[in-house]
N, C-alpha and C. Protein backbone atom coordinates (compact mmCIF):
# COMPACT_ATOMS: atom_id res chain seq x y z
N UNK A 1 2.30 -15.16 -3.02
CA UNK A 1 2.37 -13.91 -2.28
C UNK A 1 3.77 -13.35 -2.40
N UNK A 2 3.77 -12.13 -3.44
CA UNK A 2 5.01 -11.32 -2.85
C UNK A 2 5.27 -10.00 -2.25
N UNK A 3 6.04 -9.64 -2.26
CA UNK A 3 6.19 -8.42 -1.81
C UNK A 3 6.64 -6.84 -3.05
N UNK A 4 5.92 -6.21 -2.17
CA UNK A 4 6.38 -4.70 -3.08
C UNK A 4 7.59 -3.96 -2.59
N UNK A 5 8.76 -4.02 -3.21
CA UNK A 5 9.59 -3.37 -2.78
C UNK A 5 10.03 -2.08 -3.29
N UNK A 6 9.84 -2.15 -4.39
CA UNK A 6 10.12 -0.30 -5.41
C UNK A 6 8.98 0.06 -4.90
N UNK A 7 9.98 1.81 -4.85
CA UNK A 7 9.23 3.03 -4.68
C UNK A 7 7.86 3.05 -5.45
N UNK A 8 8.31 3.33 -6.76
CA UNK A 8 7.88 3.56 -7.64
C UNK A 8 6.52 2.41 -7.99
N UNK A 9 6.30 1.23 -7.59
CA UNK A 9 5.32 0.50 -7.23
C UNK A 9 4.31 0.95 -5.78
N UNK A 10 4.76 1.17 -4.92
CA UNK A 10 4.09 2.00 -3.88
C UNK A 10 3.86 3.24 -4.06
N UNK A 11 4.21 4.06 -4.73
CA UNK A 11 3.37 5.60 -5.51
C UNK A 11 2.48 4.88 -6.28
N UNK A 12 2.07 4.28 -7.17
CA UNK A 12 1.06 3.83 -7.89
C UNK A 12 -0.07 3.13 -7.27
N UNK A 13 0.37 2.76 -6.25
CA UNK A 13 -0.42 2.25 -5.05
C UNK A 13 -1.30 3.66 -4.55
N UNK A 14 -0.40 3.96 -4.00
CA UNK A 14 -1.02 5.05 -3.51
C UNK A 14 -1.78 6.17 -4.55
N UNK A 15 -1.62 6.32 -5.48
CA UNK A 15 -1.58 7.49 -6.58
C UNK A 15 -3.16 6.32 -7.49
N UNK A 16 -3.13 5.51 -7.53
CA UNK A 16 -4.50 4.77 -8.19
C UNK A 16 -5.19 3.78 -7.90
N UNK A 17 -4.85 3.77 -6.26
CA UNK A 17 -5.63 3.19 -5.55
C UNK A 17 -6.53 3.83 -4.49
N UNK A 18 -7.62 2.36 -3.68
CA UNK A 18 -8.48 3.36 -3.26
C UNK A 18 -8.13 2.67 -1.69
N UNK A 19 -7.87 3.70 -0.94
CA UNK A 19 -8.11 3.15 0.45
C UNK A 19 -9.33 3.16 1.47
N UNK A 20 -8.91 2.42 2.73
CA UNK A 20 -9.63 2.52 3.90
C UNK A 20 -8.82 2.22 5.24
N UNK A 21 -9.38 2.78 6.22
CA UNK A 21 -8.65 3.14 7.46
C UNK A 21 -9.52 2.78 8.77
N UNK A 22 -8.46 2.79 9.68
CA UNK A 22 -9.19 2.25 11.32
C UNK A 22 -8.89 3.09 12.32
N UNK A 23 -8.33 2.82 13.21
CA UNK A 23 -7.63 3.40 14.29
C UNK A 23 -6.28 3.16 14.12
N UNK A 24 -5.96 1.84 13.84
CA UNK A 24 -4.43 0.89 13.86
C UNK A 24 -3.75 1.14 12.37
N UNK A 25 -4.99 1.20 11.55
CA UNK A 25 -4.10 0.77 9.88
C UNK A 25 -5.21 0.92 9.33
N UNK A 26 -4.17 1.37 8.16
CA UNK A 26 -4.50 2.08 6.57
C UNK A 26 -4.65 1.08 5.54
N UNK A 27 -5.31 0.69 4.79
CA UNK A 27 -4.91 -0.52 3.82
C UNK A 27 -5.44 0.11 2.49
N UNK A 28 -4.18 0.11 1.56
CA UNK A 28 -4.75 0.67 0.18
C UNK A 28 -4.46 -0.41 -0.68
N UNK A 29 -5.24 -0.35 -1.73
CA UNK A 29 -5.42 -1.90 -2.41
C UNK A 29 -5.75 -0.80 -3.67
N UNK A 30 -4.86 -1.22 -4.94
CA UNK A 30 -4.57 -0.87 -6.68
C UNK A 30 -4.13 -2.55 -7.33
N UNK A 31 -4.90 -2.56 -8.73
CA UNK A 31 -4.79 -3.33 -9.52
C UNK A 31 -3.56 -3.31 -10.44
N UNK A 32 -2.71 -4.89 -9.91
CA UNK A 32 -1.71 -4.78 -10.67
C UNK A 32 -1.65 -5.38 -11.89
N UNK A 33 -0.80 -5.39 -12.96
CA UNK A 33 -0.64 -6.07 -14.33
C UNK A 33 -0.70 -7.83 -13.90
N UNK A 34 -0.21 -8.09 -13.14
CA UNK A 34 0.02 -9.77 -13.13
C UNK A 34 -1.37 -10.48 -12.50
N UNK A 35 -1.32 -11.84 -12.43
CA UNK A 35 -2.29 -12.42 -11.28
C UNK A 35 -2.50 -12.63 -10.36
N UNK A 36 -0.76 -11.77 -9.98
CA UNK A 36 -0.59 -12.80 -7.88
C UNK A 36 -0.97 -11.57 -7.17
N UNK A 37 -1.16 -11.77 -5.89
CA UNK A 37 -1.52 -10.96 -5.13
C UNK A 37 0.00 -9.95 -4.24
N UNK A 38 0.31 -9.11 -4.24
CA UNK A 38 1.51 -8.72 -3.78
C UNK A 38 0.91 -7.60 -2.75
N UNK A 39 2.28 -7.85 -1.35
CA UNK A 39 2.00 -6.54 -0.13
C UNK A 39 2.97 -5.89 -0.09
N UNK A 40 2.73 -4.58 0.00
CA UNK A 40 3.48 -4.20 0.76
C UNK A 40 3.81 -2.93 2.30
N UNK A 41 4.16 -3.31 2.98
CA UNK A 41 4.21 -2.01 4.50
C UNK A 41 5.21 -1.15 4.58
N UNK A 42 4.63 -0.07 5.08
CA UNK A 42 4.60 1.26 5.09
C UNK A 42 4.95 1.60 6.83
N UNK A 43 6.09 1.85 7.22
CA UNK A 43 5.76 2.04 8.60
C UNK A 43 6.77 3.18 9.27
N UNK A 44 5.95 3.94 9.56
CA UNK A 44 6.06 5.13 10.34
C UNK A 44 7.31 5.29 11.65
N UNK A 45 8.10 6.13 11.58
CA UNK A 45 9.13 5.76 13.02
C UNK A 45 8.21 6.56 14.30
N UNK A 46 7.21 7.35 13.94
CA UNK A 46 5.95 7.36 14.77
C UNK A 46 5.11 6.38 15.76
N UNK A 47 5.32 5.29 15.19
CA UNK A 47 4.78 4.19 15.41
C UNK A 47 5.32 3.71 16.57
N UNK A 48 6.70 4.23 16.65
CA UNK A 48 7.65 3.32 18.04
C UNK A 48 9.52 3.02 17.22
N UNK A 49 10.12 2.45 18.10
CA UNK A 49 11.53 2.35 17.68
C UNK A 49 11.54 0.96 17.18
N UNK A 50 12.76 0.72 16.54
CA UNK A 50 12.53 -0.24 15.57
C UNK A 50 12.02 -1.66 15.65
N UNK A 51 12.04 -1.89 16.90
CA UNK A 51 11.97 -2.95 17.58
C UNK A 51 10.63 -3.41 17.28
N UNK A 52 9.87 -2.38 17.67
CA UNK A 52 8.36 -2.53 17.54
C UNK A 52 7.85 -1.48 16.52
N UNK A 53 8.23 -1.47 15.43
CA UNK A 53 8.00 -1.42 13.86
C UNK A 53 8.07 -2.79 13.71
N UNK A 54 9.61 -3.59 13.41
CA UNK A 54 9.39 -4.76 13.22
C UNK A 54 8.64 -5.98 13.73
N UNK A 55 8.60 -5.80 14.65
CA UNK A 55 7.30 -6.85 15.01
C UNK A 55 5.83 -6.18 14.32
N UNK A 56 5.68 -5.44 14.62
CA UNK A 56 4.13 -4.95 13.42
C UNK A 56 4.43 -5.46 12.33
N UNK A 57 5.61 -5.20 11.33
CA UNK A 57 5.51 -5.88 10.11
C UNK A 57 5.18 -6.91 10.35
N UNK A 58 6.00 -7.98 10.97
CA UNK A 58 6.07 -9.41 10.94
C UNK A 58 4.75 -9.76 11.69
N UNK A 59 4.31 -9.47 12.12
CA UNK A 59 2.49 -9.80 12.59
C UNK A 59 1.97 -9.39 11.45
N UNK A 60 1.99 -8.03 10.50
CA UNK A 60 1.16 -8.21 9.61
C UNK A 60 1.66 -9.19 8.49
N UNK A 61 2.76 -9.51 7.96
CA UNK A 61 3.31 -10.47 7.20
C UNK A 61 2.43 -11.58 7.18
N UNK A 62 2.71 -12.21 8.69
CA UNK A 62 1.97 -13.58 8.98
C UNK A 62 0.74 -13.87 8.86
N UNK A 63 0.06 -12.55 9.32
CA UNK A 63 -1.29 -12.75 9.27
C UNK A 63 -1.69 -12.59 7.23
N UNK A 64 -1.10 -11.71 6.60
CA UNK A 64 -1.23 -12.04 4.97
C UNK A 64 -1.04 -13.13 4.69
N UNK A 65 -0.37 -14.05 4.93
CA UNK A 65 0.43 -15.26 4.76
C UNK A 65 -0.45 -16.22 4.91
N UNK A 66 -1.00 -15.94 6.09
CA UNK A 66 -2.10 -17.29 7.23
C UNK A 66 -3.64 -16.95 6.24
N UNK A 67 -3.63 -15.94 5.71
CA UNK A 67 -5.17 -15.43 5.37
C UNK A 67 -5.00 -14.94 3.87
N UNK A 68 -4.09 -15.23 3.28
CA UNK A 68 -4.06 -15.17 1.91
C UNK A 68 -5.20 -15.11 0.86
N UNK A 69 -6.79 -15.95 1.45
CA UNK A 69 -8.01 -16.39 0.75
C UNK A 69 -8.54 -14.68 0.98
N UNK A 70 -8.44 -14.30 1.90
CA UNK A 70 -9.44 -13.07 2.15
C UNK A 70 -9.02 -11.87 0.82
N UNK A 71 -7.89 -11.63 0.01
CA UNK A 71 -6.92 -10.90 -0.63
C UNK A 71 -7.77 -11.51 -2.04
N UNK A 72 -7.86 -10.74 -2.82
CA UNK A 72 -8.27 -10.60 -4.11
C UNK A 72 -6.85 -11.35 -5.20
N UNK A 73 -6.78 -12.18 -6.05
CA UNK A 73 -5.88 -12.11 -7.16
C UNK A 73 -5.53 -11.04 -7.84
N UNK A 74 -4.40 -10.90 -8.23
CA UNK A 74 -4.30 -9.44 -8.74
C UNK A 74 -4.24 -7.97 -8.91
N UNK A 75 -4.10 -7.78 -7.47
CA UNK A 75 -4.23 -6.79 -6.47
C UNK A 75 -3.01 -6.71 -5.79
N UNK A 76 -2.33 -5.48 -6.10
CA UNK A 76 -1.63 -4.66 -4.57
C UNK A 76 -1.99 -4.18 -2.90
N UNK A 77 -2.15 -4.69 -2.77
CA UNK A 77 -1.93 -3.96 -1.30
C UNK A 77 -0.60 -3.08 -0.37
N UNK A 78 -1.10 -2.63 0.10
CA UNK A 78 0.21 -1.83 1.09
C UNK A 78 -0.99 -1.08 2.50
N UNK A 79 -0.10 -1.96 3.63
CA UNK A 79 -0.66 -1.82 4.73
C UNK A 79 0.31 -0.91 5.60
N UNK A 80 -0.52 0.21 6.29
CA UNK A 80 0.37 1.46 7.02
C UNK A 80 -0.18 1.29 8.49
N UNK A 81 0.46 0.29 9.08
CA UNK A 81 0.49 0.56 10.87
C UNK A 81 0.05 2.02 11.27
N UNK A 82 -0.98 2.50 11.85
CA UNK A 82 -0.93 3.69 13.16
C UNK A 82 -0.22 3.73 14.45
N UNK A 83 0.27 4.49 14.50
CA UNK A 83 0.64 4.46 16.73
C UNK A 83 0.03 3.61 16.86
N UNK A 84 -1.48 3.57 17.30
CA UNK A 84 -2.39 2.79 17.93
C UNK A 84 -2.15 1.03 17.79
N UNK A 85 -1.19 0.62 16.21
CA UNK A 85 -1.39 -0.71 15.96
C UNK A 85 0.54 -1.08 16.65
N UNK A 86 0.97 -0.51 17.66
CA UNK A 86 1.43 -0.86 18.59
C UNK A 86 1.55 -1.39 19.93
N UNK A 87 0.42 -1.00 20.27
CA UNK A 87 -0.37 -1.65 21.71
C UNK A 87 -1.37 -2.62 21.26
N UNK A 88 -1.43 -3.41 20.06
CA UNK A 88 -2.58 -4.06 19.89
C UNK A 88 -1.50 -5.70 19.58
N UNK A 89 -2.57 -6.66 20.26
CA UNK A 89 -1.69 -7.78 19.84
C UNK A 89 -2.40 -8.87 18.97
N UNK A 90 -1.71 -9.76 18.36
CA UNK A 90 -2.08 -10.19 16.81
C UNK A 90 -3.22 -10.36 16.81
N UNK A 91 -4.08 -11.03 17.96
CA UNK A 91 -5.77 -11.42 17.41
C UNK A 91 -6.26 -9.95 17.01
N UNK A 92 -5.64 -8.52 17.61
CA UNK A 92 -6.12 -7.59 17.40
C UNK A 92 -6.29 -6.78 16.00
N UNK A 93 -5.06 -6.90 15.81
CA UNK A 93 -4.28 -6.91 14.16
C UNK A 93 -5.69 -8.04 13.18
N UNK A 94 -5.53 -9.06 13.46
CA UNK A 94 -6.21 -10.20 12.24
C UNK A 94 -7.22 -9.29 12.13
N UNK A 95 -8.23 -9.03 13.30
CA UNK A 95 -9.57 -8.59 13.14
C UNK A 95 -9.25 -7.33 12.44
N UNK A 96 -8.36 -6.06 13.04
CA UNK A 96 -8.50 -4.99 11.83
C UNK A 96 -8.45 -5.49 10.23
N UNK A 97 -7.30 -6.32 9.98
CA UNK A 97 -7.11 -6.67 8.61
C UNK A 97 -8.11 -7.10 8.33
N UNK A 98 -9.20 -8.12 8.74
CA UNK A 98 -9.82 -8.70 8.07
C UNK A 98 -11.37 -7.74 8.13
N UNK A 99 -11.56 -7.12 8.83
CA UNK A 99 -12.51 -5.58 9.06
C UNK A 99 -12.04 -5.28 7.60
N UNK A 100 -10.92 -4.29 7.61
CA UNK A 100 -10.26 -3.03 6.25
C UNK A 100 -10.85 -4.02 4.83
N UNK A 101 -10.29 -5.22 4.93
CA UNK A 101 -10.54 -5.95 3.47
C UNK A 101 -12.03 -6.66 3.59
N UNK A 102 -13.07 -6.83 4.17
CA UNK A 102 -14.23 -7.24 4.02
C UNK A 102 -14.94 -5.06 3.30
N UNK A 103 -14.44 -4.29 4.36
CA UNK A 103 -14.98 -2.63 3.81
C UNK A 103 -14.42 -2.28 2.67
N UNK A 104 -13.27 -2.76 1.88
CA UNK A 104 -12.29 -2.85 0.87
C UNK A 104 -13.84 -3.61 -0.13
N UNK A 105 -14.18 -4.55 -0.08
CA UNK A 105 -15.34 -4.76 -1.24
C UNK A 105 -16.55 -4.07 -1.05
């Protein structure tokens, strides 16, 4: 599992991939050249002050991390927190993620 850090990897994400959405989060998933699975987040200063941006990442981090099997080989992802995935706490989060990527196949 790594991460997407260039721009220019997250436009291609976005630009030839296909998404799906909830209330909390966006999850767009594009096929990359390699075999590993790579994430990356997207997060809004909408969402709240930094404090609680970073904890959304790091709940969604963990939960990619903990649930790695559910994620396709070879595949990008990039997950975009809503407002809404600020008042929600991690069991809340797992279930969206694992909702977006079961509607993702």
């Amino acid at each position: 599992m790594t991460s997407i850090k260039k721009n220019e990897d997250f436009r291609k994400v976005y630009a030839r991939g296909r998404s799906v959405g909830s209330k909390a989060l966006v999850m767009y998933r594009a096929k990359n050249s390699s075999e590993e699975i790579r994430f990356g987040f997207t997060i809004s200063k909408k969402v709240g002050k930094a404090v609680v941006r970073n904890r959304i990442k790091r709940v969604l981090k963990e939960i990619c991390r903990l649930n790695i099997n559910w994620f396709k080989a070879g595949w990008d992802y990039v997950l975009i927190p809503r407002k809404a995935a600020a008042d929600k706490s991690y069991s809340d989060l797992q279930d969206e993620v694992q909702r977006l990527v079961k509607r993702m196949k």
